[in-house]
PDB file of N, CA and C in Angstrom:
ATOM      1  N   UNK A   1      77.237  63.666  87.290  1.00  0.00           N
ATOM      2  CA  UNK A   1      78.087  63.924  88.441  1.00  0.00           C
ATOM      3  C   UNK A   1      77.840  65.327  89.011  1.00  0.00           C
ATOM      4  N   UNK A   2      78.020  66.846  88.097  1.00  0.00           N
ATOM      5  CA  UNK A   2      77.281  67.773  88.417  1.00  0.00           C
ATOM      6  C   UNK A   2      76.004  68.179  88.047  1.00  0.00           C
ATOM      7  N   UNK A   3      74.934  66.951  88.233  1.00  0.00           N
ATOM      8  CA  UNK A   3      73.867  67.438  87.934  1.00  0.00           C
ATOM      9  C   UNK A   3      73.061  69.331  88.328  1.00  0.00           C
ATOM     10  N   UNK A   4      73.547  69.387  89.989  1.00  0.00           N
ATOM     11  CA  UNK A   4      73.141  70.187  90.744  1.00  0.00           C
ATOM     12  C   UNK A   4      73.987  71.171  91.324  1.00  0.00           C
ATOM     13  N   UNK A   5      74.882  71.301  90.182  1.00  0.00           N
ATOM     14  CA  UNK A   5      76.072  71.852  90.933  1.00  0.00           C
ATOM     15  C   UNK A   5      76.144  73.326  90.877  1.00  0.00           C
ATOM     16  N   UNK A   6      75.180  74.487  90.103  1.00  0.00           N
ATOM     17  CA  UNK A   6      75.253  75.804  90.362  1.00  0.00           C
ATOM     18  C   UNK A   6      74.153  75.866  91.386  1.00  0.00           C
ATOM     19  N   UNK A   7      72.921  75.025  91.066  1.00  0.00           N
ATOM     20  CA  UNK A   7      71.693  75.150  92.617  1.00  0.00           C
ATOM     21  C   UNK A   7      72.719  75.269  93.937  1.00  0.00           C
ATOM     22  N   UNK A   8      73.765  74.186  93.953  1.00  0.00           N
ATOM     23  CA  UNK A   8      74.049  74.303  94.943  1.00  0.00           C
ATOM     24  C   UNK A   8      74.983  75.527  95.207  1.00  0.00           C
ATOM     25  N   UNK A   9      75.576  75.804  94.221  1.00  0.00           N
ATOM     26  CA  UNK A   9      75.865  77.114  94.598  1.00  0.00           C
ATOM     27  C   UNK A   9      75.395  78.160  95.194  1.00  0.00           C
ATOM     28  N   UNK A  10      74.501  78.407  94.165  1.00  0.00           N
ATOM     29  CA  UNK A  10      73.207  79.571  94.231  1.00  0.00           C
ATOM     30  C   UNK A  10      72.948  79.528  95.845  1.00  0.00           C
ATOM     31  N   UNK A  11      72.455  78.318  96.548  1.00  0.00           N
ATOM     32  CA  UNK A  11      72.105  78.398  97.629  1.00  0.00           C
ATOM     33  C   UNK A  11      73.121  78.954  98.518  1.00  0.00           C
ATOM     34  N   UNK A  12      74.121  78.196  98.624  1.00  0.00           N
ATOM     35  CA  UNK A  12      75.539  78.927  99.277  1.00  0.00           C
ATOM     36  C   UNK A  12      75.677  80.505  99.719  1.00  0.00           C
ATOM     37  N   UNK A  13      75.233  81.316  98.185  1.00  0.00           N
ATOM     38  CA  UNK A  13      75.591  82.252  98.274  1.00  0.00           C
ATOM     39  C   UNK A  13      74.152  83.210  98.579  1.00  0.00           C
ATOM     40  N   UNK A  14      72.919  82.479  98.546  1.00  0.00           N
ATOM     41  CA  UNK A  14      71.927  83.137  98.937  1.00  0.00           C
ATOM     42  C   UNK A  14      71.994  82.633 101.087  1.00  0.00           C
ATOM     43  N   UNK A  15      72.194  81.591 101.106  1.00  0.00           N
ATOM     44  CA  UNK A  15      72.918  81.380 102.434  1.00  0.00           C
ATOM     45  C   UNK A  15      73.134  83.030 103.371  1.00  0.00           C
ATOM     46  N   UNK A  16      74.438  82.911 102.647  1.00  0.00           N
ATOM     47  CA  UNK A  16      75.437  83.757 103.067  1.00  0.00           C
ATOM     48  C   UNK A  16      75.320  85.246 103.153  1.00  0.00           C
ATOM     49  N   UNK A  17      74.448  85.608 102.015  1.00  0.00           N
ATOM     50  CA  UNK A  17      73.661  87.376 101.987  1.00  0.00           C
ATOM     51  C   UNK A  17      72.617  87.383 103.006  1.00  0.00           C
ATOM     52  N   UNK A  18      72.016  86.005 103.620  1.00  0.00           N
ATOM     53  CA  UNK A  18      70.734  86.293 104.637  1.00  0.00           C
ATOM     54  C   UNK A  18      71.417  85.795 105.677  1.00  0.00           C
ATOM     55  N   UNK A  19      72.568  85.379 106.104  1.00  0.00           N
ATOM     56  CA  UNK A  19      73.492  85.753 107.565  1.00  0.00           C
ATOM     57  C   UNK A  19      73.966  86.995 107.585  1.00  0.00           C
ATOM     58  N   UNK A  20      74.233  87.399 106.363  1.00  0.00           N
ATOM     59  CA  UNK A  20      74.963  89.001 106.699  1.00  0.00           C
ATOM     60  C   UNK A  20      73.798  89.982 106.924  1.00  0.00           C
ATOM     61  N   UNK A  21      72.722  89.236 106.083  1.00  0.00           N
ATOM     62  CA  UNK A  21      71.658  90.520 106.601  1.00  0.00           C
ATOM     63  C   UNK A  21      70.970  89.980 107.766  1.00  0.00           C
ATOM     64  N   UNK A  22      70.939  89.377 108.444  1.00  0.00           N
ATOM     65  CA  UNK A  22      70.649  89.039 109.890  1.00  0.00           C
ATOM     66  C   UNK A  22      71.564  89.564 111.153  1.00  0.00           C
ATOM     67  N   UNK A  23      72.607  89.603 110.723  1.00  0.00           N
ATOM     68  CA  UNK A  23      73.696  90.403 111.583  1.00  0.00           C
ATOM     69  C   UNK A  23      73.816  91.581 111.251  1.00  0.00           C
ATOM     70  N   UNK A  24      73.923  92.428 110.582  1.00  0.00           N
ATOM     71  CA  UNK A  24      73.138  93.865 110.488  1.00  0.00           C
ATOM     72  C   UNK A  24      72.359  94.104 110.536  1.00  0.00           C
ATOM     73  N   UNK A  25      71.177  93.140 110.647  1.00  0.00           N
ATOM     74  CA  UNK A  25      69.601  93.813 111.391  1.00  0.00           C
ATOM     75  C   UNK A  25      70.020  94.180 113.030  1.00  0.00           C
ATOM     76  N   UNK A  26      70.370  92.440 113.429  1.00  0.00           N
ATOM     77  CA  UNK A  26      70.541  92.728 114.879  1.00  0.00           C
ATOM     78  C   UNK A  26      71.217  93.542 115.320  1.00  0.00           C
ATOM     79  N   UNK A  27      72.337  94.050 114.758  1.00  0.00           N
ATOM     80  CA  UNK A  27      73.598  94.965 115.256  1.00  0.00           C
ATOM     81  C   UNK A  27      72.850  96.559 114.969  1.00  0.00           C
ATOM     82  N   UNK A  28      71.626  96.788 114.179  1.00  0.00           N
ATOM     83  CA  UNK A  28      71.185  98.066 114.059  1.00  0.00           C
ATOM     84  C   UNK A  28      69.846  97.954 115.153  1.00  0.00           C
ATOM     85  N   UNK A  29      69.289  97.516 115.867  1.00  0.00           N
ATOM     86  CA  UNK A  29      67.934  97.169 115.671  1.00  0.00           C
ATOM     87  C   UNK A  29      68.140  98.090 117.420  1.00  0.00           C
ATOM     88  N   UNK A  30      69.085  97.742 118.021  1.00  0.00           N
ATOM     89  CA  UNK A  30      69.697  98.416 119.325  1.00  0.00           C
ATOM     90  C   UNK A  30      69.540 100.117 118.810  1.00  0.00           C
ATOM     91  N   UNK A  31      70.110 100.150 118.157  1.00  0.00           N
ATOM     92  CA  UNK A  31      70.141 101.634 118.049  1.00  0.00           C
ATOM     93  C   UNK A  31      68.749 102.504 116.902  1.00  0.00           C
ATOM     94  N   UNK A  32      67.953 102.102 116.644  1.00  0.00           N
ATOM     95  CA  UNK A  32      66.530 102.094 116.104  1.00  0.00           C
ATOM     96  C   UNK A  32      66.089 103.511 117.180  1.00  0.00           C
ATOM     97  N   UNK A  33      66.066 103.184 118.166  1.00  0.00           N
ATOM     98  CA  UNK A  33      65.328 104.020 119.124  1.00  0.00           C
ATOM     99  C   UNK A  33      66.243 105.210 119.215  1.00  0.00           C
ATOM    100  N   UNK A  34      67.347 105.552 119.385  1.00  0.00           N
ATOM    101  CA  UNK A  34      68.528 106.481 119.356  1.00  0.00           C
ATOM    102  C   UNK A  34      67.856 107.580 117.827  1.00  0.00           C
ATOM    103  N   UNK A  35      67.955 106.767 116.492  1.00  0.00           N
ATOM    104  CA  UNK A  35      67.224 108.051 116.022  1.00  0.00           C
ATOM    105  C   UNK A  35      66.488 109.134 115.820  1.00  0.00           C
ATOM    106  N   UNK A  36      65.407 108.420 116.616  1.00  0.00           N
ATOM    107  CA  UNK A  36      63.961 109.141 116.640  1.00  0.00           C
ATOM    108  C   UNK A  36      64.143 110.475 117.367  1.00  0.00           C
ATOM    109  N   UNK A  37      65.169 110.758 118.082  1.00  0.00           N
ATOM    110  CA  UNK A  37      65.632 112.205 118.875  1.00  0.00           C
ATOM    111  C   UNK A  37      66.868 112.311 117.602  1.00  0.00           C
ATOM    112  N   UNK A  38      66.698 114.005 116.985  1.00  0.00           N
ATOM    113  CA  UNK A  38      67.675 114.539 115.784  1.00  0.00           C
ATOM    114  C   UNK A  38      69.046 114.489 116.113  1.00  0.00           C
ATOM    115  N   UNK A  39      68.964 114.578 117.773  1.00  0.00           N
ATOM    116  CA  UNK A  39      70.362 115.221 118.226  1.00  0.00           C
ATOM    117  C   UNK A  39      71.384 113.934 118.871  1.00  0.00           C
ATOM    118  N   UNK A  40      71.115 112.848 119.018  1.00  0.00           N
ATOM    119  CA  UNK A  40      71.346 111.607 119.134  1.00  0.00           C
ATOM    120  C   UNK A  40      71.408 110.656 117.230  1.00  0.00           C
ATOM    121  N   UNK A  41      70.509 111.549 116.500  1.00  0.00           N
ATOM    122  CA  UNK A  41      71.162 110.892 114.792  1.00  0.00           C
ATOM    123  C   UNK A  41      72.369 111.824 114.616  1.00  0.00           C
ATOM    124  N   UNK A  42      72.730 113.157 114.743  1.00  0.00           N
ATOM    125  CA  UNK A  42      73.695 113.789 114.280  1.00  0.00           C
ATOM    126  C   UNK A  42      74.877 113.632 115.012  1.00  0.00           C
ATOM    127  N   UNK A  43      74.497 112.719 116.355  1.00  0.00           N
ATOM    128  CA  UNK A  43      76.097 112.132 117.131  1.00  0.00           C
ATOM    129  C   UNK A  43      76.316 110.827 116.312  1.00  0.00           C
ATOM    130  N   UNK A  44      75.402 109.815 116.348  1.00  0.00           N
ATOM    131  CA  UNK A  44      75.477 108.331 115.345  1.00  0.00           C
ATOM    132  C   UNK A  44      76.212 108.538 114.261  1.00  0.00           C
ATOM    133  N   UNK A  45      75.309 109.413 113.431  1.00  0.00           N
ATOM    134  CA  UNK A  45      75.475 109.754 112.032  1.00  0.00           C
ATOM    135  C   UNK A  45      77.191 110.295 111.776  1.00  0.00           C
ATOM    136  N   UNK A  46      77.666 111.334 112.918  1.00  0.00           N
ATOM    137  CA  UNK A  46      79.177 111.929 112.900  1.00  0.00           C
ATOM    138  C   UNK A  46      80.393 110.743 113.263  1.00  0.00           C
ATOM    139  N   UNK A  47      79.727 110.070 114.684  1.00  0.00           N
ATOM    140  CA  UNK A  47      80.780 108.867 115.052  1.00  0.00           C
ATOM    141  C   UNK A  47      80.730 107.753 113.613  1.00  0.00           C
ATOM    142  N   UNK A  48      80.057 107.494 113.325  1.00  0.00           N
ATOM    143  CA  UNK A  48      80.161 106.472 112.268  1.00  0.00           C
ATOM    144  C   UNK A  48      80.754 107.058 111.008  1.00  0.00           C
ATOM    145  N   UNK A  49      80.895 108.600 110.754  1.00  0.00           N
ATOM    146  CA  UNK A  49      81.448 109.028 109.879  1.00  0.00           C
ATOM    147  C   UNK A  49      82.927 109.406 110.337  1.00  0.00           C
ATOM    148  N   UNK A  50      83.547 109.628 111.330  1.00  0.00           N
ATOM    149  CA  UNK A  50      84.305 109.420 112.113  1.00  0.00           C
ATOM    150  C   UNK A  50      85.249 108.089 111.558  1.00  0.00           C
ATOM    151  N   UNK A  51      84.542 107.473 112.023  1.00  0.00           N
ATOM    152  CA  UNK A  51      85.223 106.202 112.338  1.00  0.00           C
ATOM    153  C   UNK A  51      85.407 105.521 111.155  1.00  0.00           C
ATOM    154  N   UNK A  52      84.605 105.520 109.778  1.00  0.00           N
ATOM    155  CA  UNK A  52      85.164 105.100 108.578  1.00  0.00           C
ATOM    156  C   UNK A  52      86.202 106.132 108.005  1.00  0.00           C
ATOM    157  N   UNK A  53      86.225 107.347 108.482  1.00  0.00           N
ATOM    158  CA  UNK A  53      87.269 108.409 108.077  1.00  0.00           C
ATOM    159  C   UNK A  53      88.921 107.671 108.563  1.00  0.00           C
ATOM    160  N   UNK A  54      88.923 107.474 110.138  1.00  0.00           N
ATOM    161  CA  UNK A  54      89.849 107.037 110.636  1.00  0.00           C
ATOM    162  C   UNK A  54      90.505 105.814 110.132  1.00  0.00           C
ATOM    163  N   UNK A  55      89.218 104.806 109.925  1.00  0.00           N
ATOM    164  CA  UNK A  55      89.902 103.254 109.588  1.00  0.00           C
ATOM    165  C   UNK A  55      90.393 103.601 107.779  1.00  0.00           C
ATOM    166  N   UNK A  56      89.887 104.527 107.022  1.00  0.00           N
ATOM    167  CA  UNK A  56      90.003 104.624 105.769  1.00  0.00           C
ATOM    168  C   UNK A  56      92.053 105.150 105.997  1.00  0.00           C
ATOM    169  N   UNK A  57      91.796 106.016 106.925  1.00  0.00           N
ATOM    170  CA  UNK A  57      93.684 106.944 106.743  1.00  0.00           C
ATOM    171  C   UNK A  57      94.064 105.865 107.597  1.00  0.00           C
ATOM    172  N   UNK A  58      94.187 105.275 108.203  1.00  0.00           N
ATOM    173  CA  UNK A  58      94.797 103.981 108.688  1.00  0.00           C
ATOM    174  C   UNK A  58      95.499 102.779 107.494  1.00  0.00           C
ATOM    175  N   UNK A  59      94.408 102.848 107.106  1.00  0.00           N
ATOM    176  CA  UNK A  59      94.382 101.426 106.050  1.00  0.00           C
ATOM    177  C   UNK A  59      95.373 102.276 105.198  1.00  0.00           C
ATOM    178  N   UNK A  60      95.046 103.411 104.521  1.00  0.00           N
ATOM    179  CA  UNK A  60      96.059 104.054 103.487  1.00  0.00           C
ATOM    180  C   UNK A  60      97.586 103.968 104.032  1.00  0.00           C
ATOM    181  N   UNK A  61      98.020 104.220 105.088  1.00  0.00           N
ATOM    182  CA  UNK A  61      99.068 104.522 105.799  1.00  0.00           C
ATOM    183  C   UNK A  61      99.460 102.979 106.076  1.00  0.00           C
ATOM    184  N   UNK A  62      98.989 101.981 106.248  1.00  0.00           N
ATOM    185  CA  UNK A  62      99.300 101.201 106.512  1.00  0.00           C
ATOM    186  C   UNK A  62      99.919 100.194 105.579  1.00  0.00           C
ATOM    187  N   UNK A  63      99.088 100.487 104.375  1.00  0.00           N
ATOM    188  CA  UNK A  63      99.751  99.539 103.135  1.00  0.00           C
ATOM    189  C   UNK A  63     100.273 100.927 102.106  1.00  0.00           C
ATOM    190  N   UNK A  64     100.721 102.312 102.184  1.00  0.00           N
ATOM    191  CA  UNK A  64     101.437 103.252 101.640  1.00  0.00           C
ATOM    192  C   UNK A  64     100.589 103.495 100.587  1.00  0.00           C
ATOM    193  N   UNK A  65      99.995 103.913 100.081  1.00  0.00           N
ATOM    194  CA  UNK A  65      99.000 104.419  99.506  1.00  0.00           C
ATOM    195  C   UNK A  65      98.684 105.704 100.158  1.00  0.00           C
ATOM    196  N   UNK A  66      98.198 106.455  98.169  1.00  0.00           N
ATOM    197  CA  UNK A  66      98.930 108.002  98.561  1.00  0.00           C
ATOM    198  C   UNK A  66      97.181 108.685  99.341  1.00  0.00           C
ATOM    199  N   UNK A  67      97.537 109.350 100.199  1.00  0.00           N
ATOM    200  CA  UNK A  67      96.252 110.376 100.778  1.00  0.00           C
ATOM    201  C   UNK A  67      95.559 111.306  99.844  1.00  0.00           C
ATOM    202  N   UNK A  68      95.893 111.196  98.609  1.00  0.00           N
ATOM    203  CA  UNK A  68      95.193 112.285  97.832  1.00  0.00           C
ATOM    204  C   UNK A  68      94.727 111.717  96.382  1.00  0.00           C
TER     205      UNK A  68
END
């Protein structure tokens, strides 16, 4: 009855790691060219550090969890 039943797993979840890495290729592949100038990586590089800073004190504040 489960002859095949972790293969089929296995596949599922190998599936699912090569959609996620297909959608973070495409979602980076736009901004590829933006690095190659230093001063256009150190705006990328700050907004994206930025912005996990923000969603990180959000999320804390949001479910009360301490800031330190």
């Amino acid at each position: 009855m489960f002859d095949g039943f972790w293969n089929n797993v296995l596949r599922y979840c190998r599936y699912f790691v090569t959609t996620l890495l297909g959608v973070f290729l495409n979602a980076i592949a736009p901004l590829v060219p933006l690095f190659k100038r230093p001063v256009t990586l150190i705006a990328i590089l700050g907004l994206f550090a930025g912005t996990l800073v923000f969603v990180s004190l959000t999320l804390r504040a949001m479910l009360g969890l301490s800031t330190i």
